[in-house]
Every structure is written in C-alpha cells, then in structure tokens.
Protein backbone atom coordinates (compact mmCIF):
# COMPACT_ATOMS: atom_id res chain seq x y z
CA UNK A 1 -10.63 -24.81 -8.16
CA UNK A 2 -12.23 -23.43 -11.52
CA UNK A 3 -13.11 -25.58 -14.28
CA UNK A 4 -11.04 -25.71 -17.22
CA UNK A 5 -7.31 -25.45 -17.53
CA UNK A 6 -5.18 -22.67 -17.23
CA UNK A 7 -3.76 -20.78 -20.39
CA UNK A 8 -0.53 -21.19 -18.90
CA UNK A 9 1.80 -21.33 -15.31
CA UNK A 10 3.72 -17.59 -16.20
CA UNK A 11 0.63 -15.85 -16.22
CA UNK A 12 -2.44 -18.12 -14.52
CA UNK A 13 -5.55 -17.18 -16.18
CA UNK A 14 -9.06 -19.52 -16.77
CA UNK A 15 -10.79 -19.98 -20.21
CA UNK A 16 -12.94 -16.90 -19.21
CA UNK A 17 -10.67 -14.39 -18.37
CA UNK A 18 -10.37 -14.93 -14.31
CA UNK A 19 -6.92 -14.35 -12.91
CA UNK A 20 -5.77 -16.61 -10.24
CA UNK A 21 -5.03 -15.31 -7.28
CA UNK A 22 -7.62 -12.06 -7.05
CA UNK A 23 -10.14 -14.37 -8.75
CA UNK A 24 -11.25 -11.45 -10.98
CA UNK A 25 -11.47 -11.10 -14.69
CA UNK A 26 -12.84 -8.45 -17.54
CA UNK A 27 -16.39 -8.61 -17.29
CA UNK A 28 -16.54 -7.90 -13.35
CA UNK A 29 -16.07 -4.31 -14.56
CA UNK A 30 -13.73 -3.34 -11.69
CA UNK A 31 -13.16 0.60 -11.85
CA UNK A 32 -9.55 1.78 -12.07
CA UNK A 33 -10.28 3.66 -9.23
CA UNK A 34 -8.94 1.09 -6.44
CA UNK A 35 -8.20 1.21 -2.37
CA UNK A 36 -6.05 -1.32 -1.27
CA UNK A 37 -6.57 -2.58 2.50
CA UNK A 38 -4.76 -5.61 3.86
CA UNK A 39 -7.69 -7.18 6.26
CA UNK A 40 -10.76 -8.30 4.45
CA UNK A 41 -13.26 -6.74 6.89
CA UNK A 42 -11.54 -3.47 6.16
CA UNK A 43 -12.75 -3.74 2.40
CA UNK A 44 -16.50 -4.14 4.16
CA UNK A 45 -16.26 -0.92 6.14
CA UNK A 46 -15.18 0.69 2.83
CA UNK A 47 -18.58 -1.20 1.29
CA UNK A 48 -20.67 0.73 4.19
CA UNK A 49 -19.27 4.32 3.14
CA UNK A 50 -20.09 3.47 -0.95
CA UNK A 51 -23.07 5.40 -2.15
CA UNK A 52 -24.43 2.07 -3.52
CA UNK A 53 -22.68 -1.29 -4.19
CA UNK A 54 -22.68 -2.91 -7.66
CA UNK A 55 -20.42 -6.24 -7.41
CA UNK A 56 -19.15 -8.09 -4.17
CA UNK A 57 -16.58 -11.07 -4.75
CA UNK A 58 -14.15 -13.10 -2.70
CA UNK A 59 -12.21 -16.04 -3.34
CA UNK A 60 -13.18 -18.76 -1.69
CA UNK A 61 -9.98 -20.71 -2.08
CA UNK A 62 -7.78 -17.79 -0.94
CA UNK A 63 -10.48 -15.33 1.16
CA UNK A 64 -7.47 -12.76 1.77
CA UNK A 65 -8.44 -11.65 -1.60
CA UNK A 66 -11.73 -9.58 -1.30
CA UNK A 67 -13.13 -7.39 -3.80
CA UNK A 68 -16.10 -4.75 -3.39
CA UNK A 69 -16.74 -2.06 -5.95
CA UNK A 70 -19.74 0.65 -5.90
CA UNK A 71 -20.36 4.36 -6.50
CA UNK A 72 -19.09 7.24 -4.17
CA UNK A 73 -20.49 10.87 -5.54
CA UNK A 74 -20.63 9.37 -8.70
CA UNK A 75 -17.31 7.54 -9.29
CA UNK A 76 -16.78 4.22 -9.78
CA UNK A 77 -14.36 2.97 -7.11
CA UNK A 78 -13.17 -0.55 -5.33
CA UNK A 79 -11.31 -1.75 -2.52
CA UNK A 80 -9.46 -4.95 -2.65
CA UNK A 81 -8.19 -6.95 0.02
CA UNK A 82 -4.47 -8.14 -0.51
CA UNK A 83 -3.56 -9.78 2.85
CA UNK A 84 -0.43 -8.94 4.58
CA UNK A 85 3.11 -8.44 3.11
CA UNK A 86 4.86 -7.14 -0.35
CA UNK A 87 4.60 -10.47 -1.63
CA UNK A 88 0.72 -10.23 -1.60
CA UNK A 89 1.26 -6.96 -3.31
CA UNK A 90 3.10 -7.44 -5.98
CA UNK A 91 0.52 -10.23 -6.35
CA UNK A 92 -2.17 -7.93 -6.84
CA UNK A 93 -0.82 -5.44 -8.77
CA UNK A 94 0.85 -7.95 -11.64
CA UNK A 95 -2.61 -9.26 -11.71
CA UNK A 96 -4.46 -6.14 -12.00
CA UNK A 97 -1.91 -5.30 -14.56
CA UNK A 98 -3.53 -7.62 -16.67
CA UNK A 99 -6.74 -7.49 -15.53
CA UNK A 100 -6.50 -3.61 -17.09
CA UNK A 101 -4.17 -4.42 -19.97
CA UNK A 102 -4.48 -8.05 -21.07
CA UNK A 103 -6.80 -9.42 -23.28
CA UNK A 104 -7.27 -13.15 -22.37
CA UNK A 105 -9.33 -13.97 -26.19
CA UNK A 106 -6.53 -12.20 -28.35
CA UNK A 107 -3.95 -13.12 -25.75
CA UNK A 108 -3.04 -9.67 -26.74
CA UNK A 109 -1.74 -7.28 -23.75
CA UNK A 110 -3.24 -3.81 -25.19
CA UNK A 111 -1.42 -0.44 -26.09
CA UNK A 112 -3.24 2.01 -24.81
CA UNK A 113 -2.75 2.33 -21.25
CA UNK A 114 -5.32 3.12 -18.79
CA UNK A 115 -4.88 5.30 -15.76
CA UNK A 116 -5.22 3.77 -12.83
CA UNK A 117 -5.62 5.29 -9.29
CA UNK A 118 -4.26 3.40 -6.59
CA UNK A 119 -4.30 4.28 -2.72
CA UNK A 120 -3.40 1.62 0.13
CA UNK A 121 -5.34 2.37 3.18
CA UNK A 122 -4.39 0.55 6.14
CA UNK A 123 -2.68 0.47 9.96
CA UNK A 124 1.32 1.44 10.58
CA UNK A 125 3.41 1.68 13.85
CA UNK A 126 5.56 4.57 14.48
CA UNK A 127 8.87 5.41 16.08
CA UNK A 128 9.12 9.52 16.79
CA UNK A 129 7.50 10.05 20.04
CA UNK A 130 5.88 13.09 19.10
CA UNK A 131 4.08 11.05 16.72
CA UNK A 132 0.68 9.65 18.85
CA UNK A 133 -0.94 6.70 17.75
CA UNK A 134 -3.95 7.69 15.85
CA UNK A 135 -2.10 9.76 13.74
CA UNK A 136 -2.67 9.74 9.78
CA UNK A 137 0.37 9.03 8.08
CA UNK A 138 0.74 9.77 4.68
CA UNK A 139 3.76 8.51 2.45
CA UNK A 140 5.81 10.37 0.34
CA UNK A 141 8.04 7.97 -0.01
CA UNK A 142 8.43 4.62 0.67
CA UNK A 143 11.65 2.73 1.98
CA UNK A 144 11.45 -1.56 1.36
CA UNK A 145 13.28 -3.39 3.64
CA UNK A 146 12.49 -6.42 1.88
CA UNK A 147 14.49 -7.40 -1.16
CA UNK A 148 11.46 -7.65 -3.55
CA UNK A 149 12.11 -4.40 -5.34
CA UNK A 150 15.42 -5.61 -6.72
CA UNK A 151 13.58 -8.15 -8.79
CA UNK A 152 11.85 -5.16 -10.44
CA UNK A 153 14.40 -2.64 -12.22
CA UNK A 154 12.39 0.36 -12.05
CA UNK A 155 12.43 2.16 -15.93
CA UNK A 156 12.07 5.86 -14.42
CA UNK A 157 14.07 6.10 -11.30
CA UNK A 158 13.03 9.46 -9.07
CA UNK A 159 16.37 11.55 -8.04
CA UNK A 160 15.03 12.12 -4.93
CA UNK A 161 14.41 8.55 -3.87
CA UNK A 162 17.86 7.58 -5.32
CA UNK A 163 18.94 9.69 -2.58
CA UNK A 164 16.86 8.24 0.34
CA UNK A 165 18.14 4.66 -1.08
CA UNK A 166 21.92 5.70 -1.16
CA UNK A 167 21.93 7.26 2.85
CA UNK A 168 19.30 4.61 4.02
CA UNK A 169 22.22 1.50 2.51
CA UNK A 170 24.22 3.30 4.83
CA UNK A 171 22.29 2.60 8.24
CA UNK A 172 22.52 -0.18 10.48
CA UNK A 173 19.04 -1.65 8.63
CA UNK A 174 20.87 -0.62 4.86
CA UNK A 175 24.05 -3.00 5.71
CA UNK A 176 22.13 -5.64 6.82
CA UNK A 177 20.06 -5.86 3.87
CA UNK A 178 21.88 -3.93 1.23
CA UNK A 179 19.33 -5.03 -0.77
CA UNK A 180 16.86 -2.39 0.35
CA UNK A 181 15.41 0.16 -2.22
CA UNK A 182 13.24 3.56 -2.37
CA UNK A 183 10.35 3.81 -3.79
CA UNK A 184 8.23 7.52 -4.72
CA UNK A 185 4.29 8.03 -3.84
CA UNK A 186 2.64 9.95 -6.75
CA UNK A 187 2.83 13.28 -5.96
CA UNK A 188 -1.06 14.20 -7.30
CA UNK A 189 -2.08 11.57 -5.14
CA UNK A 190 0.04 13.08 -2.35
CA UNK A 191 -1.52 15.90 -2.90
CA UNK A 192 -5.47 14.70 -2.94
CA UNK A 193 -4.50 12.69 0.38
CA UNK A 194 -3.14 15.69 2.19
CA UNK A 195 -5.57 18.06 0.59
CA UNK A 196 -8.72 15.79 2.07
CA UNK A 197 -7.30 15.54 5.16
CA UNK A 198 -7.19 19.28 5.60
CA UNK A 199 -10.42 19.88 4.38
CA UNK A 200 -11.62 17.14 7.26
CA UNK A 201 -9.76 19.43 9.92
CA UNK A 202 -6.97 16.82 10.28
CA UNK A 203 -3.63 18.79 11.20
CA UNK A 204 -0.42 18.16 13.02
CA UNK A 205 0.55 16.15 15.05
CA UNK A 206 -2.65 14.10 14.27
CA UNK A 207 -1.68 14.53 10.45
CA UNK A 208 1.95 13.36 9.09
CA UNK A 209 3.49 12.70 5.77
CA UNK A 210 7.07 11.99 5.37
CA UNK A 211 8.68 8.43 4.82
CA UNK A 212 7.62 5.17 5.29
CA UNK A 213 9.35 1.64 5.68
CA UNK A 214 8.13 -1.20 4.19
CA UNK A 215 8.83 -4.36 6.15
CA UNK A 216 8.56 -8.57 4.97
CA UNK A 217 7.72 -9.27 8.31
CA UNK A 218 6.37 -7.99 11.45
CA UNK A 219 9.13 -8.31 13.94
CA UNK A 220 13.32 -8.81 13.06
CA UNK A 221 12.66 -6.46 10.91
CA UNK A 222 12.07 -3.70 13.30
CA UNK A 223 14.28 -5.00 15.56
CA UNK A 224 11.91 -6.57 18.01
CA UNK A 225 13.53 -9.63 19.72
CA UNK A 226 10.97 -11.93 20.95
CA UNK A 227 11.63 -14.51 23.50
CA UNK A 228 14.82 -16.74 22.13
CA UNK A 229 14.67 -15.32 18.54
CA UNK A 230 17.20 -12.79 18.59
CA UNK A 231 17.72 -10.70 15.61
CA UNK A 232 20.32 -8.59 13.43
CA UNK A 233 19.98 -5.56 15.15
CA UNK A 234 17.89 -4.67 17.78
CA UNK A 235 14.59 -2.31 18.63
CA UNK A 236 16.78 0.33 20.51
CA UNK A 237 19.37 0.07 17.27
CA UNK A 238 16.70 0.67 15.12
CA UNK A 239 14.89 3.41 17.06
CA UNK A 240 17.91 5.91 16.88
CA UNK A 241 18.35 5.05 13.07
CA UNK A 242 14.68 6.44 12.95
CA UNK A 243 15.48 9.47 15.01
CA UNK A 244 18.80 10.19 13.34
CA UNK A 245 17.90 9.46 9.44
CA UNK A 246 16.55 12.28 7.44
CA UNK A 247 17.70 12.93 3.51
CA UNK A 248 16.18 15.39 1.44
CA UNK A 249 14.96 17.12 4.51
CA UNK A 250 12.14 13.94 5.30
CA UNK A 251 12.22 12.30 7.95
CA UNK A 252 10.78 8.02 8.33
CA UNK A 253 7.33 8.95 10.24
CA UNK A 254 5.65 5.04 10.01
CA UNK A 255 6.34 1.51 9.23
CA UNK A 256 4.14 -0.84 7.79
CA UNK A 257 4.49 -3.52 4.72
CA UNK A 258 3.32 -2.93 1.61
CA UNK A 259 3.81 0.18 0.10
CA UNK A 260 7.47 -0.43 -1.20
CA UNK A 261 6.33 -2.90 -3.84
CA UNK A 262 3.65 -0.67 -4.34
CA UNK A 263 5.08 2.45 -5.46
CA UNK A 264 7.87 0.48 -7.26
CA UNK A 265 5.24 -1.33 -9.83
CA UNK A 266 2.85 1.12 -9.68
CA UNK A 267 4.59 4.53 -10.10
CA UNK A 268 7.81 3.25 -11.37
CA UNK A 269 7.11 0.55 -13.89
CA UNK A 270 3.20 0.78 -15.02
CA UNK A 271 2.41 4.48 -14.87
CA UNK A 272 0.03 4.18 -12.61
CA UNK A 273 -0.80 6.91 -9.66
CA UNK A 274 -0.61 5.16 -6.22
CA UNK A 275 -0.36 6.17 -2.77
CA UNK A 276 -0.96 5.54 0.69
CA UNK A 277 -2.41 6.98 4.08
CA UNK A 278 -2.35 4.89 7.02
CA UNK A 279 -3.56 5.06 10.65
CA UNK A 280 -0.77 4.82 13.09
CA UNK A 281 -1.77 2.02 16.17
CA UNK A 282 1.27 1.83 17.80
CA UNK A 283 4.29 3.28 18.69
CA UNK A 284 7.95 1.33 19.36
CA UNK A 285 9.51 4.75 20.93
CA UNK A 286 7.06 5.44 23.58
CA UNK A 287 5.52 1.74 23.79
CA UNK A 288 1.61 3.07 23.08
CA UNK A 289 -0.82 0.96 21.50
CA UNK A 290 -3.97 2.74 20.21
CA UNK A 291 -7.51 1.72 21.92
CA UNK A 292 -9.94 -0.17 19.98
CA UNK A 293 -12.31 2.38 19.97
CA UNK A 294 -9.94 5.48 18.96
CA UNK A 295 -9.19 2.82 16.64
CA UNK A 296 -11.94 2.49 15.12
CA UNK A 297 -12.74 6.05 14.84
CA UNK A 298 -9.41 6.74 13.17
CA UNK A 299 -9.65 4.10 10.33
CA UNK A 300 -13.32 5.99 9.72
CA UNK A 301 -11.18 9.29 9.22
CA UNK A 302 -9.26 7.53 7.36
CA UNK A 303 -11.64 5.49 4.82
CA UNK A 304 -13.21 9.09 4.48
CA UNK A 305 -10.37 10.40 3.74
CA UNK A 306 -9.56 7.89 1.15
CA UNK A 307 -12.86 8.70 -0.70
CA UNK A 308 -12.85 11.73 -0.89
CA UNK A 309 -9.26 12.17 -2.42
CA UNK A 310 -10.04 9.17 -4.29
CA UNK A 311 -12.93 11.35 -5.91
CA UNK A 312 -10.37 14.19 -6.59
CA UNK A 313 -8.33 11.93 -8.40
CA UNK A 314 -11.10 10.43 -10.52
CA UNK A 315 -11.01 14.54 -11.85
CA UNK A 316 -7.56 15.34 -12.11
C-alpha cells in the first residue's frame, strides 16, 4: 500500500498523482499511444519488439497491471496489461482517463482533450469453420454480452451498431441477456490494422475482420456446459446463432472479452481511437486448438502488426 491517504474513494488517487489500480500517475510520461494485452508476459514480448525501452512498472499489489513504454521508429508507445474481463477494462480506461485528463494538484480535470490511440492485442476463439485458428481477427465491431455497457450511456451512438444491437437482442444469447449492447471500433484504426496486415502479406482466410463478442466469462457464456454446471443455452445453440446472425452485411468472426467496454468508453464516450486485432487459438465449431508454437508465431504477427499500425496512427 502507498503512503499517504487517498484524495478520495470515487476517484482513488495518492498525494502524488498515482492512480490506484494501474499504479501510474503524470510524471511516468506514458505516451497516448497504448496496446492493451490481457497477460502480463504479453506486455514483455511487446518490450522485446520496442526500439529502446524508457520506463518499466508493475504493481506489486495487483501484478495484472503491467506497464512498459519505449520508442518504435520514433514514436512513443506502451502496452499495458489489464488482466482478463470488461471489468478490468473499464478499470483501465476510467483510470487512464484521468491519468490523460486529470490534474491531481488543481484537482482540475483539463479541457483540452488529448488524442489517444488505443489497440487491444490479444487471443480470441472462433465459431465459423472456415475460420482456422491462427487467424488474425480484426473487430469492426464489438458485441458485449456482459451488462457493463448499460452502466455507460454512450453520448454518440453509431447507426450501424444500433442495428447489430437491435437483431443481436433478438437471438437466443440477446433474450437471455437483453442487456447486451454494440459497440463501434474506430474506423482509422480499422483501417491502420487491416492496412498493416496487408502490407505483412496477411490475407484471407488467415486475415478476418467482422464482429466480435465480448464475453464476462469464459464458459456459460458461450454456451459451454462443463461437468454439472449447465447453462442458459447451450454450445450447439450458440454455434448456429453464430452461423445464422449477420446485420449490416457482417458477420460475428471471434469471441473474446474485452473489447465491448472498450469501444463503448473509448470511441463512444471519451473520443478516443481504439481498436483491436486478435489471434484466434481455438475454434468451438470444428473443436481445434492452435499449437503452442503456431502460437507463438501468430501473436509475433500480431504484436508486429500492432506496431506498425500503431505507428500509422501516431501520423494520421
């Protein structure tokens, strides 16, 4: 615990500055150039492809959170850790909210607002067959299945993902949780992703973009009934909703569990540009799991990937 007491318990922040959770503050100097990864030693793989490292942090009393930051072709970038789930998320991103925007000595949040780049990297299942694990799947929108996003009324709503809400309540998933919400990527950052990725000679199937679901856990949520748990629908229930859903001609290509509350603060709410490519390990249609060295190769692709529209952005 950090000497000194809290400013207060709505926003937890020390006498210097440091935020309580990603145990950052001010004068770290983060760049608003940011990857987040959910595993620590992902944010360490990132550190080997920097150019040069300038500040390495994690907090000891919560090590999910991991910072790195350093220099790639020039631009200041870092990747932070966030653990797994939207609630770890929206964690991170109301904290780096003020860590941008909030000045802890005036206790003054500022009025000029900074732009921030924001793209999750990180691992996803899949459902089409004709989507192989290893794939890179890139999100153009992003489908919660928790409830979170309700808590956060977004001020610019994006017709298209009204639409992909509306049929999605609909589905077998939508009625059980009509509490689910759509969420946009930002389309420049779409665009750097899926520009990179060509450039790298990534193409189809190996290279996806389309809708993603964002789940609050790992299992009911996808419908997979393990042992005596049984759950509100089940894996072959929600495979065919997978096959059968499409709305504005996209179809759900991955699954994974963060980017929901990530496009709804970040591109909804703050203004922000945030995204997200992930590498797809496993796949609940044909039953694959990737290898751990294809693995491994993939999330290299992918981290380069990252960087290099990440250094696109940094221009645009």
């Amino acid at each position: 615990m950090r000497e000194g007491k809290a400013k207060g318990s709505e926003l937890v922040i020390y006498p210097d500055g440091t935020l309580y959770h990603i145990d950052l503050k001010r004068a770290d100097n983060i760049p608003p150039n940011i990857f987040l990864v959910g595993a620590a030693e992902r944010a360490d793989s990132f550190a080997k492809a920097f150019d040069s490292v300038s500040f390495r942090h994690r907090n000891s009393a919560r090590p999910e959170f991991y910072t790195v930051a350093g220099f790639y072709k020039n631009v200041p970038m870092a990747v932070i850790s966030t653990g797994i789930g939207p609630d770890n998320t929206e964690i991170v991103m109301n904290e780096l909210h003020a860590l941008f925007e909030y000045d802890h000595q005036k206790s003054e949040w500022t009025n000029v607002l900074p732009r921030v780049n924001i793209i999750r990297v990180g691992t996803c299942g899949a459902s089409l067959k004709e989507i192989p694990a290893g794939a890179l799947a890139i999100s153009r929108y992003s489908i919660g299945l928790d409830n979170l996003g309700v808590y956060y009324p977004a001020l610019n709503r994006d017709a298209v993902a009204e639409k992909i809400e509306k049929e999605f309540l609909k589905t077998i998933v939508g009625k059980t949780n009509p509490l689910s919400y759509a969420a946009p990527a930002y389309a420049e950052v779409i665009v750097a992703l899926e520009k990179s990725a060509q450039d790298a000679g990534e193409k189809a199937p190996m290279l996806i973009s389309g809708i993603t679901t964002a789940s609050p856990g790992f299992f009911a949520p996808e419908g997979r009934n393990i042992g005596r748990i049984k759950t509100a629908f089940s894996l072959e229930q929600f495979v065919n909703l997978i096959y059968e859903f499409e709305a504005e001609g996209l179809k759900i290509i991955n699954h994974e569990m963060e980017t929901s509350i990530l496009f709804r603060l970040a591109n909804e709410i703050l203004g922000y540009r945030a995204g997200a490519i992930c590498v797809v390990v496993d796949n609940l249609s044909s039953d694959e799991f990737i290898d751990a060295n294809f693995a491994k190769e993939r999330t290299e692709k992918c981290i380069s990937i990252a960087l290099e529209a990440m250094a696109r952005l940094a221009h645009v």
